[in-house]
N, C-alpha and C. Protein backbone atom coordinates (compact mmCIF):
# COMPACT_ATOMS: atom_id res chain seq x y z
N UNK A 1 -13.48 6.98 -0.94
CA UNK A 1 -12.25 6.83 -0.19
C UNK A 1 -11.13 7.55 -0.93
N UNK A 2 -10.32 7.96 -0.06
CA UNK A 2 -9.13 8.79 -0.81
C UNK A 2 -8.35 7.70 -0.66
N UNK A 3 -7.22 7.88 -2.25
CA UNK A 3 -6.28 6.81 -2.09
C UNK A 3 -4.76 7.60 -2.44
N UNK A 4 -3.51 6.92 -2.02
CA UNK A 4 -2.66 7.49 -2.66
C UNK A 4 -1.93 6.91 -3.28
N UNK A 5 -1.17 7.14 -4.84
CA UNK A 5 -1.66 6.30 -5.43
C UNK A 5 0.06 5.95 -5.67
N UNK A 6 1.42 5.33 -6.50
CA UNK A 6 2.15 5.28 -6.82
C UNK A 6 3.26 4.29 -7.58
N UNK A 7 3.62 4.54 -8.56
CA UNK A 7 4.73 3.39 -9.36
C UNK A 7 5.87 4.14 -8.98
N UNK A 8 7.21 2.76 -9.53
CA UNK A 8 8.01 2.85 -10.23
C UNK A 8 7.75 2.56 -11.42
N UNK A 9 8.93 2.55 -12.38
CA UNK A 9 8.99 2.42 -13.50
C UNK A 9 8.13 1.36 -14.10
N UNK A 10 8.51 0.08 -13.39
CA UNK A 10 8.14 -1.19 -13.89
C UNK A 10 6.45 -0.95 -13.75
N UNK A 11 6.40 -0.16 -12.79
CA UNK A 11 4.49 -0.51 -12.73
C UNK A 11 3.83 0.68 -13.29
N UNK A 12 4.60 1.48 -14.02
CA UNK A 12 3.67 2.96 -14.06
C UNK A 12 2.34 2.52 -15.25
N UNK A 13 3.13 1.52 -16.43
CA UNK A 13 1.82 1.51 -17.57
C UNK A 13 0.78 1.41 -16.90
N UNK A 14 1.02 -0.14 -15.96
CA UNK A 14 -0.03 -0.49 -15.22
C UNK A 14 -0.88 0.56 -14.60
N UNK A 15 -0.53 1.56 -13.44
CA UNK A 15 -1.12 2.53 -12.62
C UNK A 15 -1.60 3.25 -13.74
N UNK A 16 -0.96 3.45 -14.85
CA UNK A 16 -2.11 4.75 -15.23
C UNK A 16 -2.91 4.04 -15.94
N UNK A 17 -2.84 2.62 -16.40
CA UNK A 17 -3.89 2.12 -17.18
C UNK A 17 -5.04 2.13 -16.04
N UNK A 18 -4.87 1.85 -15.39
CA UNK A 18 -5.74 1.49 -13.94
C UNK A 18 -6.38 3.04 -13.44
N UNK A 19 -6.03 4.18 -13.72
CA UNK A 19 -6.32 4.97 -13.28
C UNK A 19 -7.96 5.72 -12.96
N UNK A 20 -8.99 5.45 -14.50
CA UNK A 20 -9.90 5.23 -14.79
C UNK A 20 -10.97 4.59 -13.81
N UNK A 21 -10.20 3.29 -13.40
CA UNK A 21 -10.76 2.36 -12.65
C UNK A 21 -11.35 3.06 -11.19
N UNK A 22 -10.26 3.21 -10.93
CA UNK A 22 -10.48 4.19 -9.27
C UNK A 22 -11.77 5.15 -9.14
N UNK A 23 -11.83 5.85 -10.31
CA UNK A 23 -13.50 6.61 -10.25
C UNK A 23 -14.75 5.46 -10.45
N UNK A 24 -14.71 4.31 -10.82
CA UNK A 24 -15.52 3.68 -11.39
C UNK A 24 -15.97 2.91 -9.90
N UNK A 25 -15.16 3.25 -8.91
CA UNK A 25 -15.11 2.45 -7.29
C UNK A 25 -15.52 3.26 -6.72
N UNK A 26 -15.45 4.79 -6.94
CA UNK A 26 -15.48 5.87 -6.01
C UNK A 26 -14.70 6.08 -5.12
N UNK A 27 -13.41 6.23 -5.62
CA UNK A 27 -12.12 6.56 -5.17
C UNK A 27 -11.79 8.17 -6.13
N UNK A 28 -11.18 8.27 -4.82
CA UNK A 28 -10.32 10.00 -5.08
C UNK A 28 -9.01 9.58 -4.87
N UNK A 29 -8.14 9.50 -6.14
CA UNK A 29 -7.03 9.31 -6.45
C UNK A 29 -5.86 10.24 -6.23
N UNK A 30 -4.93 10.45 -5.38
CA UNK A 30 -3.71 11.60 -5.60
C UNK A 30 -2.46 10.72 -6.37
N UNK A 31 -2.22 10.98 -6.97
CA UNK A 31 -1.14 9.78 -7.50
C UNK A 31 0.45 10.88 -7.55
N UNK A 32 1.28 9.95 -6.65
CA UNK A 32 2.55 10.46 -6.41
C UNK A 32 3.53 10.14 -7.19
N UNK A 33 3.27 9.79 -8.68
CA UNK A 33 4.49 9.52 -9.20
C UNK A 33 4.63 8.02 -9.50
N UNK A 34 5.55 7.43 -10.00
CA UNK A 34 6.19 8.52 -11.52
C UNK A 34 5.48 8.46 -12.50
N UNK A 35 5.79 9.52 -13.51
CA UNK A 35 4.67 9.99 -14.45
C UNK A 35 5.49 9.67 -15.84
N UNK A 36 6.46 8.70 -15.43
CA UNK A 36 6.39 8.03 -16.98
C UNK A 36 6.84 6.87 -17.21
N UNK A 37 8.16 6.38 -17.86
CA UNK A 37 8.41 5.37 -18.06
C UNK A 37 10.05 5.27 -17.87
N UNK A 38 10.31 6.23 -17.45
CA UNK A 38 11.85 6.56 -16.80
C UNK A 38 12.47 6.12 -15.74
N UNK A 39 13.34 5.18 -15.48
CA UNK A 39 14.09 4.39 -14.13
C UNK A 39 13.79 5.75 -13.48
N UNK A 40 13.02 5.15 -11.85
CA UNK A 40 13.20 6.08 -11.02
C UNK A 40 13.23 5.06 -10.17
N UNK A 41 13.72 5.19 -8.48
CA UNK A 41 13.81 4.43 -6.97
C UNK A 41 12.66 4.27 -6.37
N UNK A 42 12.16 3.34 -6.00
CA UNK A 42 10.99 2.80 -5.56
C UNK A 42 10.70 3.13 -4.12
N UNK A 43 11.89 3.38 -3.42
CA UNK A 43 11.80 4.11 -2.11
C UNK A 43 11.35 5.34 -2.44
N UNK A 44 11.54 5.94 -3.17
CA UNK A 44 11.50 7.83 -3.32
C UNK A 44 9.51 7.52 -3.31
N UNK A 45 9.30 6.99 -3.95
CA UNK A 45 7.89 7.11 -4.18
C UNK A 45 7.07 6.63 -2.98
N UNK A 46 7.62 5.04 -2.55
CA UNK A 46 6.88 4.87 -1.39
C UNK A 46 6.82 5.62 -0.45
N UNK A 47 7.94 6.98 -0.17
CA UNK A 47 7.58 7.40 0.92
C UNK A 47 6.89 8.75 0.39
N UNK A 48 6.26 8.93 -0.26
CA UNK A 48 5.61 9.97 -1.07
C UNK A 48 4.12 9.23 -0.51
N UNK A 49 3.92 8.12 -1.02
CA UNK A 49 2.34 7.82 -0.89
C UNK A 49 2.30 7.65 0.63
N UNK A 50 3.11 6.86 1.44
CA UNK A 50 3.37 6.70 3.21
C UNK A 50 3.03 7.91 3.89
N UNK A 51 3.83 9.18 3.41
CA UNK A 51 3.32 9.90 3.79
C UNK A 51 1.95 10.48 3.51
N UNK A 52 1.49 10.47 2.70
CA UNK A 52 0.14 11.05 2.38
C UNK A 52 -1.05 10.22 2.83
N UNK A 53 -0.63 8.73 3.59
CA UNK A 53 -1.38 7.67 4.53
C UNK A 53 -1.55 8.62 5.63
N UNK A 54 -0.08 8.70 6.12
CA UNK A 54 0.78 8.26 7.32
C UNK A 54 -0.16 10.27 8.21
N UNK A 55 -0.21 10.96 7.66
CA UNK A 55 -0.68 12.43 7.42
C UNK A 55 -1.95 12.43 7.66
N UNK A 56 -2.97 11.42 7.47
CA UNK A 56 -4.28 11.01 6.95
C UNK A 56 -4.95 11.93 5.21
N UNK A 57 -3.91 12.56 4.81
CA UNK A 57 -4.16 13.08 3.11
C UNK A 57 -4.93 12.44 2.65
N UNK A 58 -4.73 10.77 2.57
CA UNK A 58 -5.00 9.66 1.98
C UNK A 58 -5.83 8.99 3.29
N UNK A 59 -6.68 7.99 2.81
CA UNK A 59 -6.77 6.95 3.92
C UNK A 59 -5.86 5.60 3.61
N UNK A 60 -5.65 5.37 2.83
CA UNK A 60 -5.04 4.09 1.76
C UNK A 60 -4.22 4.37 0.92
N UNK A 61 -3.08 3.60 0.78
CA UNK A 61 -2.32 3.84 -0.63
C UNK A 61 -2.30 2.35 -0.97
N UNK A 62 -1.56 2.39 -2.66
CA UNK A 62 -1.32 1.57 -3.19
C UNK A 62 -0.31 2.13 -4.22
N UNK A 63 0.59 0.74 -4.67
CA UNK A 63 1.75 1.13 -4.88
C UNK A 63 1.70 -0.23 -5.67
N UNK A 64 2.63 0.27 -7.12
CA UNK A 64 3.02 -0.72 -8.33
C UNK A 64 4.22 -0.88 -8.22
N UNK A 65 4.41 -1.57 -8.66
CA UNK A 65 6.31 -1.80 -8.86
C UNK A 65 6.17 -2.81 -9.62
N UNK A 66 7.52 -3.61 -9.41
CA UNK A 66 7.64 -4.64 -10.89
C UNK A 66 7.14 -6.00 -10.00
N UNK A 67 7.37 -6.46 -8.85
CA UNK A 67 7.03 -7.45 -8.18
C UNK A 67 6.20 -7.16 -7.24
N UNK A 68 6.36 -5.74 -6.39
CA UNK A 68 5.42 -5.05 -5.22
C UNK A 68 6.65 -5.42 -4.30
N UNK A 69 7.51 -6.72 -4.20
CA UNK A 69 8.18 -6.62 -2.50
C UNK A 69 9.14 -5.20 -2.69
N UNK A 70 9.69 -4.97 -3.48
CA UNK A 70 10.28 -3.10 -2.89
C UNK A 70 9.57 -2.36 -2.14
N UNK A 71 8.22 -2.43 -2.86
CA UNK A 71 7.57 -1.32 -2.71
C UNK A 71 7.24 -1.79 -1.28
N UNK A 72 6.91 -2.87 -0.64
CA UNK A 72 6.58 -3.47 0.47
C UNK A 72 7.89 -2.76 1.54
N UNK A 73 8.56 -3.41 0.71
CA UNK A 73 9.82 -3.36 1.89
C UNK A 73 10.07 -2.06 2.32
N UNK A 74 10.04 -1.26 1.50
CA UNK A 74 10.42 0.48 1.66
C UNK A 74 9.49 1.03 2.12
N UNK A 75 7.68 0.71 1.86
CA UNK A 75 6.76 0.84 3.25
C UNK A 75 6.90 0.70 4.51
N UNK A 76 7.36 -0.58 4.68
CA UNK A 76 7.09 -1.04 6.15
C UNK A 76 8.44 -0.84 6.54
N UNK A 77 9.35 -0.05 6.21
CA UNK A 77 10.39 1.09 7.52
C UNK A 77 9.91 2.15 7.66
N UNK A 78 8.53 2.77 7.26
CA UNK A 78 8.13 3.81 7.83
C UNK A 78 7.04 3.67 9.11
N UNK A 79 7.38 4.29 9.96
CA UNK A 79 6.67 4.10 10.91
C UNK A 79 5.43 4.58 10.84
N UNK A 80 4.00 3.66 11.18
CA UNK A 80 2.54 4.21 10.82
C UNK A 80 2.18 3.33 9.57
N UNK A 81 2.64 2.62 8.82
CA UNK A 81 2.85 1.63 7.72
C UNK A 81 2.84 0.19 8.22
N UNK A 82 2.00 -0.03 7.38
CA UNK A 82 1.36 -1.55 7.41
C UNK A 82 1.78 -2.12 6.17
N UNK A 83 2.39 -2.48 5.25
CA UNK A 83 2.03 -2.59 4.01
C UNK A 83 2.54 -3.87 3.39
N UNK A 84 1.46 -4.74 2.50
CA UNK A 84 1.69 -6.01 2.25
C UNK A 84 1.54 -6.35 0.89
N UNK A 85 2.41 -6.55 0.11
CA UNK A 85 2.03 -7.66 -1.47
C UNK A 85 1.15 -8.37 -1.30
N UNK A 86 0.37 -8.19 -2.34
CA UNK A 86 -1.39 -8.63 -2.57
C UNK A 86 -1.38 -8.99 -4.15
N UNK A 87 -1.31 -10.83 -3.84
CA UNK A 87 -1.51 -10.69 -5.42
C UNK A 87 -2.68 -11.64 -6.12
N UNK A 88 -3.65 -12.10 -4.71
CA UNK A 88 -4.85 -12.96 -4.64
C UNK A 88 -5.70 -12.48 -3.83
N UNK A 89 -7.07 -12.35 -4.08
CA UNK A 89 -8.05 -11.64 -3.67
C UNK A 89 -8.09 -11.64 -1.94
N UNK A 90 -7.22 -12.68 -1.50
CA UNK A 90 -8.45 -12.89 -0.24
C UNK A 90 -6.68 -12.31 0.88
N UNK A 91 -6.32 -12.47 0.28
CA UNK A 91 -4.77 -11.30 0.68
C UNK A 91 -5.11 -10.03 0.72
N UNK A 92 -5.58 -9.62 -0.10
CA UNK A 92 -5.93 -7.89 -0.33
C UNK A 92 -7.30 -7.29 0.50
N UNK A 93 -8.48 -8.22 0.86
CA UNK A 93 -9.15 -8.12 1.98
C UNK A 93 -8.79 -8.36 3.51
N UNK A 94 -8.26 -9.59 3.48
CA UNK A 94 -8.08 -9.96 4.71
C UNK A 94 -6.74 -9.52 5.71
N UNK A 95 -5.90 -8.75 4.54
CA UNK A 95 -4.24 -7.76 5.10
C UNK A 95 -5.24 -6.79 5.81
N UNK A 96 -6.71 -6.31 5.29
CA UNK A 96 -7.13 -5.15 6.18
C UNK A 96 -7.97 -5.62 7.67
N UNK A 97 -8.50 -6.63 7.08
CA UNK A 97 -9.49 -7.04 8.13
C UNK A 97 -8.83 -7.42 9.05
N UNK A 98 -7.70 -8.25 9.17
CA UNK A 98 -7.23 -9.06 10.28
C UNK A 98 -5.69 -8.14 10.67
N UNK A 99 -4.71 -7.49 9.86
CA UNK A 99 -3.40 -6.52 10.48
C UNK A 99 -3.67 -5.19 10.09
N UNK A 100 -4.98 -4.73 9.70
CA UNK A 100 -5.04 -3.16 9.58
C UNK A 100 -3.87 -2.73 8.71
N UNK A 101 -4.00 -3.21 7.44
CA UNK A 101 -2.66 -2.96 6.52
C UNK A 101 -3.57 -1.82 5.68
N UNK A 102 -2.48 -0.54 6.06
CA UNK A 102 -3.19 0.72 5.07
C UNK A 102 -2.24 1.18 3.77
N UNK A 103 -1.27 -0.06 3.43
CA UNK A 103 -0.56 0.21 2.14
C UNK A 103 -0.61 -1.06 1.14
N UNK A 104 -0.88 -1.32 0.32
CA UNK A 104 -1.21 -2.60 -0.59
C UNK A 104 -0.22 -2.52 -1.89
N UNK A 105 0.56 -3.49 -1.92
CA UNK A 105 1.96 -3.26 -2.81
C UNK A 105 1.46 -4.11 -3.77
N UNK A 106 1.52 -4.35 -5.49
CA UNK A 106 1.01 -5.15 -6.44
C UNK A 106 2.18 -5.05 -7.72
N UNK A 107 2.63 -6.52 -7.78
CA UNK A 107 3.57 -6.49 -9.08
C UNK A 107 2.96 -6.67 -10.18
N UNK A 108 2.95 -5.04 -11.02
CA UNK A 108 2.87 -5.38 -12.63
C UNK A 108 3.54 -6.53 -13.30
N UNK A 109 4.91 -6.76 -12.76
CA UNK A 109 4.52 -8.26 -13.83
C UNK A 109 4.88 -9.42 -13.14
N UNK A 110 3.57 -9.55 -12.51
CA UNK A 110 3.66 -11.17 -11.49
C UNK A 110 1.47 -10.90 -12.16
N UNK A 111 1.08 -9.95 -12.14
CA UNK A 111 -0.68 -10.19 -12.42
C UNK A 111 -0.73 -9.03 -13.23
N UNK A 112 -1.97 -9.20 -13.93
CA UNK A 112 -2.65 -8.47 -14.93
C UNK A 112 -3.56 -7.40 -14.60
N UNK A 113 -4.09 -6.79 -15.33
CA UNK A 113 -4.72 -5.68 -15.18
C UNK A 113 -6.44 -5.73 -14.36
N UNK A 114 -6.59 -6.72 -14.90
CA UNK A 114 -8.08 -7.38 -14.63
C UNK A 114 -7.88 -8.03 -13.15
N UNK A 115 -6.77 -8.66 -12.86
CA UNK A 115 -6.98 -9.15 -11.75
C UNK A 115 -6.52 -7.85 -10.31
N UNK A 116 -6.01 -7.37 -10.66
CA UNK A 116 -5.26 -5.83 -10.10
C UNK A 116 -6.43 -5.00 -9.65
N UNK A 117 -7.28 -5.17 -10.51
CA UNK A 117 -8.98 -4.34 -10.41
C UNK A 117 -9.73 -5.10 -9.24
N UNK A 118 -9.64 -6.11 -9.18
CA UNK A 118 -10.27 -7.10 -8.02
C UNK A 118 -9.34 -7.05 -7.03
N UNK A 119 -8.35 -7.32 -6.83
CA UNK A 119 -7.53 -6.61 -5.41
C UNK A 119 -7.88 -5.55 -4.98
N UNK A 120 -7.89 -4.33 -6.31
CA UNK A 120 -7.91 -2.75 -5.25
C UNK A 120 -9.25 -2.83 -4.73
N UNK A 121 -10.60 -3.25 -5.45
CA UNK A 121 -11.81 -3.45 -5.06
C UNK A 121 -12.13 -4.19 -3.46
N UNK A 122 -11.63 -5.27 -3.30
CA UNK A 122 -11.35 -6.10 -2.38
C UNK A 122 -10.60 -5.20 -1.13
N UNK A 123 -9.48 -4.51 -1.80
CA UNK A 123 -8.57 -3.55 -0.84
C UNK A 123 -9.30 -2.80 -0.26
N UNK A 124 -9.86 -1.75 -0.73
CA UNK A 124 -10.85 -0.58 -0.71
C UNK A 124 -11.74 -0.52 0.09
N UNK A 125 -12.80 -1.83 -0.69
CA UNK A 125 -14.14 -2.45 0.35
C UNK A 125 -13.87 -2.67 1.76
N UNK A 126 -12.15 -3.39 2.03
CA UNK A 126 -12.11 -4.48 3.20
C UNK A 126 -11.89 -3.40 4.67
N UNK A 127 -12.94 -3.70 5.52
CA UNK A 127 -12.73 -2.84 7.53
C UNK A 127 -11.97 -3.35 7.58
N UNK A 128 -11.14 -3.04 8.54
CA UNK A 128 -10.57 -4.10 9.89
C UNK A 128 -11.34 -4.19 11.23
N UNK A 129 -11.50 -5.57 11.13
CA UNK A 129 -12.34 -6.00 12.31
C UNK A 129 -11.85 -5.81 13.91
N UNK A 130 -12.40 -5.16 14.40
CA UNK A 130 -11.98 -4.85 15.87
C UNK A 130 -12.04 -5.89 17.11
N UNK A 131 -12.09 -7.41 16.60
CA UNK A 131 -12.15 -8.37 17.71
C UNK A 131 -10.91 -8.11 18.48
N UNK A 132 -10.85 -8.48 19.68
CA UNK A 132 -10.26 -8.28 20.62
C UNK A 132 -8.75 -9.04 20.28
N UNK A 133 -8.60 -10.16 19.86
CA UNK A 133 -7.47 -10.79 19.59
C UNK A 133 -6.76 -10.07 17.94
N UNK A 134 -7.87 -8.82 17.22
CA UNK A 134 -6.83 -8.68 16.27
C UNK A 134 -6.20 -7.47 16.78
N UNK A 135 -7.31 -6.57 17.52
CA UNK A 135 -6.62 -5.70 18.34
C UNK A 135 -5.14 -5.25 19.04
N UNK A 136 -5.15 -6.94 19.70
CA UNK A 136 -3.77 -6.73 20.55
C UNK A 136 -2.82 -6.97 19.55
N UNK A 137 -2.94 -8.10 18.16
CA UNK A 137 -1.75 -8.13 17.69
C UNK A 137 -1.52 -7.59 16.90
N UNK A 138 -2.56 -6.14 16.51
CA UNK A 138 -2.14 -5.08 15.92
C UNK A 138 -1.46 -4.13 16.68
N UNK A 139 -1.87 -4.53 18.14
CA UNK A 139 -0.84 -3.47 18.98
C UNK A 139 0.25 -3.88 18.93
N UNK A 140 1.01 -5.13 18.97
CA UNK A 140 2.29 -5.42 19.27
C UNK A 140 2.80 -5.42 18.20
N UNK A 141 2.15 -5.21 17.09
CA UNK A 141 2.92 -4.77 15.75
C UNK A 141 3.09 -3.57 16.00
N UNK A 142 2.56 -2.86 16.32
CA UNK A 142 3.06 -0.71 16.74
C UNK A 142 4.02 -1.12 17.85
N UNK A 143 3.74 -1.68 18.71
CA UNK A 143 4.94 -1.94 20.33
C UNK A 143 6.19 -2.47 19.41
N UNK A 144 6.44 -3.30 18.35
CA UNK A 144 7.82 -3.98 17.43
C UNK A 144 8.32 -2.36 16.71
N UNK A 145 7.37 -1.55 16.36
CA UNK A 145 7.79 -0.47 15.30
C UNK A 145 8.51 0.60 16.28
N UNK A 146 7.38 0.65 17.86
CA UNK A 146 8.43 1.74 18.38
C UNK A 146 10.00 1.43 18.68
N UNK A 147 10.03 0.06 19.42
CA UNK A 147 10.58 -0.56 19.98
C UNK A 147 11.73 -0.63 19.40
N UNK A 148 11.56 -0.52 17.59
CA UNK A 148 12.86 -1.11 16.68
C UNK A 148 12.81 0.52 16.56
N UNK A 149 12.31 1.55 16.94
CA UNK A 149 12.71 2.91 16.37
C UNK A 149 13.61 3.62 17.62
N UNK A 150 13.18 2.97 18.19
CA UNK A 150 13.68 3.85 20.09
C UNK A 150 15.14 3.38 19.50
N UNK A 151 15.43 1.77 19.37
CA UNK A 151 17.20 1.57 19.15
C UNK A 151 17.58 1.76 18.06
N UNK A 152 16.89 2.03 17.34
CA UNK A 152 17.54 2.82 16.33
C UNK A 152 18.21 4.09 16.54
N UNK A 153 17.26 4.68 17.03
CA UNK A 153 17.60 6.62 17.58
C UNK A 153 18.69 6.30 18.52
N UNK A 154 18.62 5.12 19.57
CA UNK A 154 19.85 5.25 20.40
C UNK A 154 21.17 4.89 20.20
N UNK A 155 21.41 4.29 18.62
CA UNK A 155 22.69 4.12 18.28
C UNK A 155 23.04 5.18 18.08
């Protein structure tokens, strides 16, 4: 699976410690930044990996930060973005299986490295199931995104 990959500051040790890991899953990693340990904006990056989802570049991203809700929050205003803080296993499977979430946000310092490895694993592994009832309320989550984009454009 291709992933795309990205920190801020607070999460970069983490991502590149983790980096290793991703071949060990059979993941093809593009990693968008940042490449050190320097305050950078957590929006700038999320929409670096969003797009490389959002494009199909990537099939999946994932994204570090210091808690993950930035990184969440600055996902999910892009339209084509699903993306949810995952910081217990059955969150990081079941965001795919049941809302087709193709961005997975994780705070370096809310969990550890070891447990971070079992999310992306869990992430990675998890379909989304095509029953008929997750279907529609994955549609009316796209019908809320156009819906809030149409009045947006018309202000």
């Amino acid at each position: 699976m291709h992933i795309a990959i990205g920190s801020d500051h607070c999460g970069f040790e983490m991502k590149n410690a983790l980096l290793p890991f991703f071949k060990t899953i059979g993941c093809d990693v593009v990693d968008y930044g940042c490449y050190s340990g320097e305050t950078v904006d957590f929006p700038d990056i999320s929409r670096e990996v969003c797009d490389a989802v959002r494009s199909g570049k990537s099939e999946r991203g994932i994204l570090f930060c210091g808690t993950g809700v930035g990184a969440a929050i600055a996902s999910n205003k892009i339209n084509g973005i699903r993306a949810a803080v995952c910081h217990d296993i059955h969150s990081a499977h079941q965001s795919v299986e049941h809302d087709n979430v193709n961005v997975m946000c994780i705070g370096a310092q809310i969990i550890g490295p070891w447990l971070a490895e079992d999310l992306i694993k869990s992430f990675v592994n998890a379909i989304f199931s095509p029953e008929e009832h997750l279907l529609r309320r994955v549609e009316k989550l796209e019908q809320l995104e156009l819906r809030s984009s149409r009045e947006f454009n018309a202000d």
